[in-house]
Structure formats: structure tokens, C-alpha cells
Protein backbone atom coordinates (compact mmCIF):
# COMPACT_ATOMS: atom_id res chain seq x y z
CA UNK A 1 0.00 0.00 0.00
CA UNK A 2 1.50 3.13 -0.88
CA UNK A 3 2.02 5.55 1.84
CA UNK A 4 -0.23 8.27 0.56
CA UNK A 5 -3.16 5.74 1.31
CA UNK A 6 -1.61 5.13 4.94
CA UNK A 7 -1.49 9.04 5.60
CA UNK A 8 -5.12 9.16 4.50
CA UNK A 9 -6.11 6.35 6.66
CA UNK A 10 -4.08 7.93 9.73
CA UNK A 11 -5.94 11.32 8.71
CA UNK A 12 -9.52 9.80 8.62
CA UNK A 13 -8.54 7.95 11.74
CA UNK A 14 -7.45 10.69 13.58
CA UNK A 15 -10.61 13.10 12.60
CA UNK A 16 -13.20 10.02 13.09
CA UNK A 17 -11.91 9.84 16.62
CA UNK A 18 -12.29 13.58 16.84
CA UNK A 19 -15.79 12.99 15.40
CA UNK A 20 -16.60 9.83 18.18
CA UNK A 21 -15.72 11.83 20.62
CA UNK A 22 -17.86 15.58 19.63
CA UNK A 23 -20.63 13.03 19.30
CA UNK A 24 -20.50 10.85 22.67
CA UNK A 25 -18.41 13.29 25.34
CA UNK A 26 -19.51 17.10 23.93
CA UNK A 27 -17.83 18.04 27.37
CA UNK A 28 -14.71 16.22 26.97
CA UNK A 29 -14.44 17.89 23.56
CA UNK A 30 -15.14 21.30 24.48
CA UNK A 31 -11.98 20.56 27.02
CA UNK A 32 -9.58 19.21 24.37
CA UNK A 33 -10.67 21.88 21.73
CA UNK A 34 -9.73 24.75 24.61
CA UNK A 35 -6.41 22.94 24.97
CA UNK A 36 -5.48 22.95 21.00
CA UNK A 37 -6.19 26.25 20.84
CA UNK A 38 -3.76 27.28 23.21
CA UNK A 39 -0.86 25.24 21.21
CA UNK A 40 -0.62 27.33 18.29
CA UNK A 41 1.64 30.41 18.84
CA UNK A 42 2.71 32.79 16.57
CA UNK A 43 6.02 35.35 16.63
CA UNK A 44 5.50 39.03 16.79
CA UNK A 45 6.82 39.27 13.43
CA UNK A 46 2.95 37.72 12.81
CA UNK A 47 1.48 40.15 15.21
CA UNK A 48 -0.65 42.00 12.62
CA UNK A 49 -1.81 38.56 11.31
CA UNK A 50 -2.26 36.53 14.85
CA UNK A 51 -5.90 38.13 15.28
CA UNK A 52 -7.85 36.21 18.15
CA UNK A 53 -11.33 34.62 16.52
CA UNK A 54 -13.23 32.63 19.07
CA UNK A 55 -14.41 29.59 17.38
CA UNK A 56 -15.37 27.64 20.23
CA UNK A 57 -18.67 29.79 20.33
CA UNK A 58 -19.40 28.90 17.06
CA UNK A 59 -18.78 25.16 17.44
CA UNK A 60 -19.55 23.59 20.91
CA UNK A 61 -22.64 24.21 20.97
CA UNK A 62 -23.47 21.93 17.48
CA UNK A 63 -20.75 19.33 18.34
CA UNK A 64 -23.02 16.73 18.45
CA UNK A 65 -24.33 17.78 14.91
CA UNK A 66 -21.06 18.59 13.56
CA UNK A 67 -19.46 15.40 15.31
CA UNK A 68 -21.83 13.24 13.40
CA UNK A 69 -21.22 15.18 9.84
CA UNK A 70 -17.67 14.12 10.23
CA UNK A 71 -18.46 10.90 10.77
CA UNK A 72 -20.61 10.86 7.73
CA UNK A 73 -17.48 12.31 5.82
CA UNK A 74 -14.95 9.99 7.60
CA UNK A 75 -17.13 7.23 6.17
CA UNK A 76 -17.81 8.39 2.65
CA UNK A 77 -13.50 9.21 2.23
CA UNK A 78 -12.93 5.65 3.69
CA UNK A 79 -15.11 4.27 0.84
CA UNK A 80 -13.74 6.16 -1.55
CA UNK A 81 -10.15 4.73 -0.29
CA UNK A 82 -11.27 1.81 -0.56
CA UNK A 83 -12.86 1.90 -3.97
């Protein structure tokens, strides 16, 4: 199997699990999507650029819905892989 198709499984592993979890444990997601956000940190050279946009508001509270329309998409890519 090339390794193209193993990064894509690894991807649509990785954001299934993300999925599972927006679906089953909202709470538990809200916690690990505050965390995330707080690994990404840009220099002052991207000052300017590095504007603050609260996403969380936007998202947590249709996890569940959004959770289970990336499980829909997980499943549709992995067919398509496996096609």
C-alpha cells in the first residue's frame, strides 16, 4: 500500500476519533478543543496577522451535529479509499 493511502487512513482515523468523541463526550471535547487552541503560537513578526477569533462559540454548541457530519465524511472518504 503506498504511503499516501496510509497518511489518509491515519488522517480519517485521527478526525473520526475527533468525530466519536464531539458526538459521545460534547464536554470532553469542548476541554480538548480549549487545549489545542492554546498550542498554536505565533512570533510578533505575525502580530498583525495573529488576530484572536473565538471559534469555540461557534462550534460547541453543534458538536453533536457537527461530530456526526464528520463521521458521515470519515465514512464516505474511507469508501472512496477503498474503492
Amino acid at each position: 500500500m503506498p504511503l499516501s493511502i496510509r497518511l489518509a487512513w491515519l488522517a480519517l482515523g485521527l478526525v473520526g476519533c475527533a468525530g466519536l468523541l464531539a458526538v459521545l463526550k460534547p464536554s470532553l471535547f469542548a476541554i480538548v478543543a480549549r487545549q489545542s487552541s492554546q498550542w498554536v503560537d505565533s512570533d510578533k513578526i505575525f502580530a498583525q496577522l495573529d488576530r484572536q477569533v473565538d471559534v469555540d462559540k461557534y462550534v460547541l454548541p453543534y458538536s453533536r451535529a457537527l461530530g456526526v457530519a464528520v463521521l458521515i465524511a470519515v465514512a464516505l472518504l474511507a469508501r472512496l479509499l477503498m474503492w
